[in-house]
Structures are given as structure tokens and as C-alpha cells.
PDB file of N, CA and C in Angstrom:
ATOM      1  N   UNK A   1     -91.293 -12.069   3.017  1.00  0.00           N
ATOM      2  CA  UNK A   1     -90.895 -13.440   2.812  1.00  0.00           C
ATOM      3  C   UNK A   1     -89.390 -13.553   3.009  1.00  0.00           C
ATOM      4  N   UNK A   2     -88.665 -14.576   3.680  1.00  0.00           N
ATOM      5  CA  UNK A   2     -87.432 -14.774   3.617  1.00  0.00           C
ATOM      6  C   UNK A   2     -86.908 -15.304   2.614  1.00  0.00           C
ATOM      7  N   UNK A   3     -85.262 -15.120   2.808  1.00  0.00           N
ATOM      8  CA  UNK A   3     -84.474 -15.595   1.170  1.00  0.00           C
ATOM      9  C   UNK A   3     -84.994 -16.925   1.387  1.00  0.00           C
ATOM     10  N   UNK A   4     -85.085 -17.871   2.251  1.00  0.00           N
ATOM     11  CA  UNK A   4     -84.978 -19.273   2.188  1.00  0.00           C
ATOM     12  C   UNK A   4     -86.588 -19.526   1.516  1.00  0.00           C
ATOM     13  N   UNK A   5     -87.389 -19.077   1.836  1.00  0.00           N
ATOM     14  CA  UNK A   5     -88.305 -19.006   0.904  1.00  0.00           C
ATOM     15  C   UNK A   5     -88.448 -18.891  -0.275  1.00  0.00           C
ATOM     16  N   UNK A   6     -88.282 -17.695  -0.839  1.00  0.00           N
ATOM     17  CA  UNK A   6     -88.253 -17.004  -1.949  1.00  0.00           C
ATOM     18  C   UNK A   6     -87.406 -17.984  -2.562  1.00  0.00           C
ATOM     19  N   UNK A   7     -86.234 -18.840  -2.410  1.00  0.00           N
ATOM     20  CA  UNK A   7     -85.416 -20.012  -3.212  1.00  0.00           C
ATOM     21  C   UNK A   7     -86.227 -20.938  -3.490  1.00  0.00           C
ATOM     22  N   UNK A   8     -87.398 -21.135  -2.621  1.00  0.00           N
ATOM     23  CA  UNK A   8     -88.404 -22.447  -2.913  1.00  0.00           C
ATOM     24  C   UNK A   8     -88.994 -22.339  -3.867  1.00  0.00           C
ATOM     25  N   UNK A   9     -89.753 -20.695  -4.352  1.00  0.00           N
ATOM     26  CA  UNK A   9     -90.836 -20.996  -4.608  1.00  0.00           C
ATOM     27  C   UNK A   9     -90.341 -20.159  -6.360  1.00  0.00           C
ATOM     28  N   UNK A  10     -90.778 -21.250  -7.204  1.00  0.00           N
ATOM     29  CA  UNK A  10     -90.409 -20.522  -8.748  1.00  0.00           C
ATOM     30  C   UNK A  10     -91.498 -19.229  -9.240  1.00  0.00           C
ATOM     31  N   UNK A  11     -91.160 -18.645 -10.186  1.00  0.00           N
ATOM     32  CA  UNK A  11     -92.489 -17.152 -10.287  1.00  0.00           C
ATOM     33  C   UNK A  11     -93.636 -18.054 -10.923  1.00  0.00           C
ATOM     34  N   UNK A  12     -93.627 -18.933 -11.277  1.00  0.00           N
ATOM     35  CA  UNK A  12     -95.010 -19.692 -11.597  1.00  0.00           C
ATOM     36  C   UNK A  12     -96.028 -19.853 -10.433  1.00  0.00           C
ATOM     37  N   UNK A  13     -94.764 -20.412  -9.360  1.00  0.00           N
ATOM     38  CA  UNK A  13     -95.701 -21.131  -8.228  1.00  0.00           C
ATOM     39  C   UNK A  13     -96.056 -19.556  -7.560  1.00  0.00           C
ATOM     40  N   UNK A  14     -95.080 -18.878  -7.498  1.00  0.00           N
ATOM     41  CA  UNK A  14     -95.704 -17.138  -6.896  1.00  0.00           C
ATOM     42  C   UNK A  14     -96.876 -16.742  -7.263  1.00  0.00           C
ATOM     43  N   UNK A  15     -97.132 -16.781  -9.052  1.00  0.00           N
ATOM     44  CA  UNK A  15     -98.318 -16.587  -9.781  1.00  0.00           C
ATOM     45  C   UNK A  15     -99.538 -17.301  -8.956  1.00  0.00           C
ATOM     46  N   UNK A  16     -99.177 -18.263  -9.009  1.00  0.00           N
ATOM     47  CA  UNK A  16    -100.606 -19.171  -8.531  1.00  0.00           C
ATOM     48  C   UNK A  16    -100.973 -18.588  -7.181  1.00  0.00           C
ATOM     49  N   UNK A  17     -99.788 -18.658  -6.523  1.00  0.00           N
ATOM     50  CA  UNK A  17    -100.002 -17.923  -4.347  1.00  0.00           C
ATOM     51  C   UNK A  17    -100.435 -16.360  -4.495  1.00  0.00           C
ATOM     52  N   UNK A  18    -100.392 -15.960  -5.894  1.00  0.00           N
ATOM     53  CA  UNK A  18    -101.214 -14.472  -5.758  1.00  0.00           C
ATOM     54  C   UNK A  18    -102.458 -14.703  -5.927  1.00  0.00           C
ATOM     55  N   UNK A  19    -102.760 -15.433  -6.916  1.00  0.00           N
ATOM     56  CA  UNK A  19    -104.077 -15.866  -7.462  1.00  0.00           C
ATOM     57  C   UNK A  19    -104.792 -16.650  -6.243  1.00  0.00           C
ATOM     58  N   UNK A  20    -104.446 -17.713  -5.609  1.00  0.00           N
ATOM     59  CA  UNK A  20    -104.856 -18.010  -4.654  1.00  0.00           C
ATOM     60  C   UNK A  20    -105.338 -16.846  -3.468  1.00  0.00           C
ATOM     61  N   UNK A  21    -104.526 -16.075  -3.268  1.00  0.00           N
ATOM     62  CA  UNK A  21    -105.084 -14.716  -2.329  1.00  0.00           C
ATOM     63  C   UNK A  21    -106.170 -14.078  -2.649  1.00  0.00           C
ATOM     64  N   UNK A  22    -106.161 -13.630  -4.252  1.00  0.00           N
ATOM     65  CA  UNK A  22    -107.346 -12.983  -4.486  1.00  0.00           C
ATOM     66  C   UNK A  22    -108.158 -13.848  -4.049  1.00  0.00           C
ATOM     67  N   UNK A  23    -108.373 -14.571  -4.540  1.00  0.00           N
ATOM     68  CA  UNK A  23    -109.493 -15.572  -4.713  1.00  0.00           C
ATOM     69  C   UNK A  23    -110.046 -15.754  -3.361  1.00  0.00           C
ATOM     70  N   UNK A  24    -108.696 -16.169  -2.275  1.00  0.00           N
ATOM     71  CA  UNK A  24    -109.487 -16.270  -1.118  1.00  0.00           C
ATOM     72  C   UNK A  24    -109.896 -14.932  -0.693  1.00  0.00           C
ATOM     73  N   UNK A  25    -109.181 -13.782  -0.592  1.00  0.00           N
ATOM     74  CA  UNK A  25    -109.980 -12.707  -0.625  1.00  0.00           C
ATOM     75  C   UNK A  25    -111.647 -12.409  -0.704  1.00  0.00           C
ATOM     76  N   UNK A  26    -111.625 -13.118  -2.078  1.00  0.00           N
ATOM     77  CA  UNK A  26    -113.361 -12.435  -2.892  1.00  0.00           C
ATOM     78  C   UNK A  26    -114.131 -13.650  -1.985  1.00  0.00           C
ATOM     79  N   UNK A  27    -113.704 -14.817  -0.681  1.00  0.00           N
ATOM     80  CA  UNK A  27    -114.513 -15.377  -0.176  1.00  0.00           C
ATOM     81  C   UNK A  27    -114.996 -14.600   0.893  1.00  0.00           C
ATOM     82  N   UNK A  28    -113.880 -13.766   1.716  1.00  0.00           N
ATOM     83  CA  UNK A  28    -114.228 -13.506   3.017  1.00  0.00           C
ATOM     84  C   UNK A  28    -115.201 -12.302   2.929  1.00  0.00           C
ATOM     85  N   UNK A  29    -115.784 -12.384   4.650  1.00  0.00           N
ATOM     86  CA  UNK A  29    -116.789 -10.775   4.563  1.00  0.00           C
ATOM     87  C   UNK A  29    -115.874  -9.663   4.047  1.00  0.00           C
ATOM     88  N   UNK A  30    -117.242  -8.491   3.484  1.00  0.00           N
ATOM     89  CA  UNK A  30    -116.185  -7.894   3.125  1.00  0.00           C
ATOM     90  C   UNK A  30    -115.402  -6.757   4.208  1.00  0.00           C
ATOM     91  N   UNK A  31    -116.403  -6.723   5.215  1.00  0.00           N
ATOM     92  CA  UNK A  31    -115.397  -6.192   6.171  1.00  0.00           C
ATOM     93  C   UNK A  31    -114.043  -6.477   7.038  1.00  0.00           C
ATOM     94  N   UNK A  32    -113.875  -7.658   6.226  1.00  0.00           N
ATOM     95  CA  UNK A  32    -112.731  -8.542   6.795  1.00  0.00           C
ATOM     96  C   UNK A  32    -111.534  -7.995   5.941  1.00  0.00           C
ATOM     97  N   UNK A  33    -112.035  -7.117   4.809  1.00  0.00           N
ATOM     98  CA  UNK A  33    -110.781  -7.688   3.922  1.00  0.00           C
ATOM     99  C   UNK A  33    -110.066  -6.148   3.767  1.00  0.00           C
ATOM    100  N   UNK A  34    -109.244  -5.914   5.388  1.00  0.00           N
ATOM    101  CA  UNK A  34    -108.182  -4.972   5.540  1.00  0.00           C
ATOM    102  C   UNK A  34    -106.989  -5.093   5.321  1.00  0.00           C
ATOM    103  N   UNK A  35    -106.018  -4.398   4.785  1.00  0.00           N
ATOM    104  CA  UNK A  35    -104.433  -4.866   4.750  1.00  0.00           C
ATOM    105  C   UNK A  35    -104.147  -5.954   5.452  1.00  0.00           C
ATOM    106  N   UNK A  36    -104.573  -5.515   6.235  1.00  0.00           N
ATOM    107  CA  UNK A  36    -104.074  -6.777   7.707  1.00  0.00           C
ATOM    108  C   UNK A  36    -104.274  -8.020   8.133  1.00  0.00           C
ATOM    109  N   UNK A  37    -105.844  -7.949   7.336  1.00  0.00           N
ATOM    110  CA  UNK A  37    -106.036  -9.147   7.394  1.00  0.00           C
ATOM    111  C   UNK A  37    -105.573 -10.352   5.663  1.00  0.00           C
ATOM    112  N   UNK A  38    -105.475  -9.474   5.104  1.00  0.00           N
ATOM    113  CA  UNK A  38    -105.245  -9.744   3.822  1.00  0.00           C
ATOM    114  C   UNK A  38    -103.679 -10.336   3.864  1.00  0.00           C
ATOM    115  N   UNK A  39    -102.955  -9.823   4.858  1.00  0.00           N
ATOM    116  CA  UNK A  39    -101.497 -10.066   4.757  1.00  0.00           C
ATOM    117  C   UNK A  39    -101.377 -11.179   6.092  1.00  0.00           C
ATOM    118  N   UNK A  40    -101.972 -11.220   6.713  1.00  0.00           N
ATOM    119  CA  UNK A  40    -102.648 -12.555   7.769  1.00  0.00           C
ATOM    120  C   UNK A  40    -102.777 -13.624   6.589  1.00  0.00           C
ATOM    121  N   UNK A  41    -103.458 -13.311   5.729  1.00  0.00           N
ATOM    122  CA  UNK A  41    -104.217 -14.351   4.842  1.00  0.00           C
ATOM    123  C   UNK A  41    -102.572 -14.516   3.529  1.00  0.00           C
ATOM    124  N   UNK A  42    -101.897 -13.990   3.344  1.00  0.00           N
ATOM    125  CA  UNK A  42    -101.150 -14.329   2.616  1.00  0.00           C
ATOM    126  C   UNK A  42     -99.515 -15.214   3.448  1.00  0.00           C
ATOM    127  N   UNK A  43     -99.593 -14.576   4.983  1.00  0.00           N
ATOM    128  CA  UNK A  43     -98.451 -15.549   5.143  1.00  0.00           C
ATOM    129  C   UNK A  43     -98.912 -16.778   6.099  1.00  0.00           C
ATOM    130  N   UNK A  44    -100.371 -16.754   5.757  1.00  0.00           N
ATOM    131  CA  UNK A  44    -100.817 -18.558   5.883  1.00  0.00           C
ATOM    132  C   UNK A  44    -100.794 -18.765   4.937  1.00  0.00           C
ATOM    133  N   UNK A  45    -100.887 -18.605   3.999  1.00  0.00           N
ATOM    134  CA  UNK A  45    -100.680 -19.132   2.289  1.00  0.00           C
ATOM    135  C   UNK A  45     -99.346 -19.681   2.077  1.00  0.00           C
ATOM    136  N   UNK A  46     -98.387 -18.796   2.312  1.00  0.00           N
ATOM    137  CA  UNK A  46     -96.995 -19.276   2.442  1.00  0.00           C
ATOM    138  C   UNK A  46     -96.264 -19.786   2.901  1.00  0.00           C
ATOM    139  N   UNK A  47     -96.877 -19.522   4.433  1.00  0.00           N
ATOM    140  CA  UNK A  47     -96.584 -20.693   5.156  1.00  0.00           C
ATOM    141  C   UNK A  47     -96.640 -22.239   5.015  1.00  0.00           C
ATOM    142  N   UNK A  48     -98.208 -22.325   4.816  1.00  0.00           N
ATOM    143  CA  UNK A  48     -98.743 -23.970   4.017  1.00  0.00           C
ATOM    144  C   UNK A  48     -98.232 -24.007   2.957  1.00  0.00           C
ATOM    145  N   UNK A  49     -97.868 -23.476   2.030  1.00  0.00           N
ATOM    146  CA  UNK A  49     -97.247 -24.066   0.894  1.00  0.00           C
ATOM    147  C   UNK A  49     -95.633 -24.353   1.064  1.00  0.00           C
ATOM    148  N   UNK A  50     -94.863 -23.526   2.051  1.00  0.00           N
ATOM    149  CA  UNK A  50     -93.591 -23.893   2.292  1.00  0.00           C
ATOM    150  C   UNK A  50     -93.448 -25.328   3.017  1.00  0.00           C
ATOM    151  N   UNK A  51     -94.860 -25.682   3.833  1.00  0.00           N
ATOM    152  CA  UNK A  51     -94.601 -27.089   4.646  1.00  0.00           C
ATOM    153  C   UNK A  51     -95.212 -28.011   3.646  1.00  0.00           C
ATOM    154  N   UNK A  52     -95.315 -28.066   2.622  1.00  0.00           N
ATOM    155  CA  UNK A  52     -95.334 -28.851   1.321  1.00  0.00           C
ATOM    156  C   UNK A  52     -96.827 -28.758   0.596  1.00  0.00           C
ATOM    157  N   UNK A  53     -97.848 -27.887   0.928  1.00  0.00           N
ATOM    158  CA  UNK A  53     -98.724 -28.168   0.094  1.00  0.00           C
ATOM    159  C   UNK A  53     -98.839 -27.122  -0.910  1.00  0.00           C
ATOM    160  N   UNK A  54     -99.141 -27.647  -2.170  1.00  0.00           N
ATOM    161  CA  UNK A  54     -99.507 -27.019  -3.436  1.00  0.00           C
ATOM    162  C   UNK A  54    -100.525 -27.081  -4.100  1.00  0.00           C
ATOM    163  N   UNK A  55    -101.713 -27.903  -3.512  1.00  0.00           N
ATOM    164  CA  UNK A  55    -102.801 -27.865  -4.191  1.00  0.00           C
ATOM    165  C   UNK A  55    -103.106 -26.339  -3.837  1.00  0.00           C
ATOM    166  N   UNK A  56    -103.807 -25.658  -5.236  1.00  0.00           N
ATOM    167  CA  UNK A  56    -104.832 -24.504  -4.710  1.00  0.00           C
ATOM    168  C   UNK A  56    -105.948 -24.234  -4.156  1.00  0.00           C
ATOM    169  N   UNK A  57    -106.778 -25.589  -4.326  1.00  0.00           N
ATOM    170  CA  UNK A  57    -107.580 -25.427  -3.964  1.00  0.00           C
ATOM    171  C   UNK A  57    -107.760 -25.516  -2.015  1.00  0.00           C
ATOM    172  N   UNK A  58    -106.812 -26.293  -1.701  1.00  0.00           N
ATOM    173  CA  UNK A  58    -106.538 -26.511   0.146  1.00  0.00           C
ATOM    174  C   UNK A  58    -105.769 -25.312  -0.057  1.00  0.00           C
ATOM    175  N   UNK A  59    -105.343 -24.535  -0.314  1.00  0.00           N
ATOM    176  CA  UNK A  59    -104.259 -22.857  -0.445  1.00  0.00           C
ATOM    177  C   UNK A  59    -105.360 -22.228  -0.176  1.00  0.00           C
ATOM    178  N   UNK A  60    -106.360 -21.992  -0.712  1.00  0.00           N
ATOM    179  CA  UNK A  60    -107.547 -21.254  -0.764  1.00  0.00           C
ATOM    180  C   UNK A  60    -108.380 -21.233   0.504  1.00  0.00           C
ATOM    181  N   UNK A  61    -108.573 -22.756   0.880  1.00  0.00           N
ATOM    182  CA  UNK A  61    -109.606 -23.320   2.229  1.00  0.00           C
ATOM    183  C   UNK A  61    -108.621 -22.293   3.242  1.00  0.00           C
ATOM    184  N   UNK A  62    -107.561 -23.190   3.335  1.00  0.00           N
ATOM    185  CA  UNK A  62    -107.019 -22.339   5.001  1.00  0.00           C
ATOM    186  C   UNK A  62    -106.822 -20.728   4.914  1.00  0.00           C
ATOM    187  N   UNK A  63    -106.616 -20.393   3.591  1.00  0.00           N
ATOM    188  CA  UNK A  63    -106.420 -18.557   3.608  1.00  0.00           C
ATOM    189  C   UNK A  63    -107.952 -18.220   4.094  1.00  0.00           C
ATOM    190  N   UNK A  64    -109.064 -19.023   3.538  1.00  0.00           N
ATOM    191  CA  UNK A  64    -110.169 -18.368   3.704  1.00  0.00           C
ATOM    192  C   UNK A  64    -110.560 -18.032   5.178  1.00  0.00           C
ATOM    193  N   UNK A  65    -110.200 -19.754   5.750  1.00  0.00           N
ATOM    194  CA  UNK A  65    -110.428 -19.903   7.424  1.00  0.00           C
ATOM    195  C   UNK A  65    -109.626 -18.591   8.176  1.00  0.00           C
ATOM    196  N   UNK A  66    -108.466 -18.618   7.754  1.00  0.00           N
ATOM    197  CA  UNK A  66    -107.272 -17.615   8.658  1.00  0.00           C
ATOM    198  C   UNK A  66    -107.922 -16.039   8.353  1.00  0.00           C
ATOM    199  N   UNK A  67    -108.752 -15.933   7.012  1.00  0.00           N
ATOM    200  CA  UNK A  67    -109.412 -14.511   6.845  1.00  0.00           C
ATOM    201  C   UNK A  67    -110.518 -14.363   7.710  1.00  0.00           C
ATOM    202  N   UNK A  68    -111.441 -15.526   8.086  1.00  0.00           N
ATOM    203  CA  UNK A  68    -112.960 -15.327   8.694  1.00  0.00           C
ATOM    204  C   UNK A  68    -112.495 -14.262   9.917  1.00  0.00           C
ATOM    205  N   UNK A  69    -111.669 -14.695  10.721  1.00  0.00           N
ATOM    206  CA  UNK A  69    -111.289 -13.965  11.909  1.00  0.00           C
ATOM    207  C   UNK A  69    -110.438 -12.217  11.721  1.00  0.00           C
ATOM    208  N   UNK A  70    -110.449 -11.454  11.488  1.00  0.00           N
ATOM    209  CA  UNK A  70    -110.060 -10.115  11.396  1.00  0.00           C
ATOM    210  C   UNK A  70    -108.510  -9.942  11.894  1.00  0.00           C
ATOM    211  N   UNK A  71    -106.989  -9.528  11.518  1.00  0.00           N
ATOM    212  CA  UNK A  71    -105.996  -9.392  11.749  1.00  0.00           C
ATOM    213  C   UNK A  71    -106.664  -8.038  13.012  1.00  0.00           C
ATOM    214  N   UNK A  72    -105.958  -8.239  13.924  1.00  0.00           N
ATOM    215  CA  UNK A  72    -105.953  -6.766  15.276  1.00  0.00           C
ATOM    216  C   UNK A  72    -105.373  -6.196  15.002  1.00  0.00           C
TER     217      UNK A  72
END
């Protein structure tokens, strides 16, 4: 994550963007769920939440979508 990030986001809202990962995690196959794709799935998380969204539950939808497909 960059500094300009990391200034955005308070350790509450971090808490929740971990929790959100697992979570989308325990949706995808489970052969999906390699480092790689897991870290695919966390800087779409961060990404969407840096361009303003904070609901968890839309945090969750697009990590899940960005997990269906396997990091190469």
C-alpha cells in the first residue's frame, strides 16, 4: 500500500478491509484461494475503497468477483 493511502485509511477502517478479505476469501473456490490470488483480491479491496466506497458489503461483492478468476 502507498503512504498516500495508508493516510486515508484509519486502523478501524483497516480492521474492517481485513475482515472484508477473509470473508471474501471463505466465498471463492477453494482452489482459487492462492497468495496471489488473495492479494489480487485485497488490492481490489483497496483500491475501491480508496475511490470512495466503504460499504462492506459492495467491499466484499467486487473482492469476490476479482477472486472467481485465479491471479497468473
Amino acid at each position: 500500500m502507498s503512504s498516500g493511502l495508508t493516510n486515508r485509511f484509519d486502523s478501524e477502517f483497516v480492521v474492517m478491509l481485513r475482515a472484508v478479505l477473509d470473508e471474501a476469501i471463505d466465498r471463492i473456490s477453494a482452489e482459487n484461494r492462492t497468495p496471489a490470488t488473495k492479494a489480487k483480491m485485497a488490492e481490489c479491496i483497496v483500491r475501491t475503497a480508496a475511490s470512495g466506497v466503504t460499504d462492506a458489503g459492495a467491499l466484499v461483492c467486487v473482492a469476490v468477483e476479482e477472486g472467481r478468476t485465479p491471479a497468473a
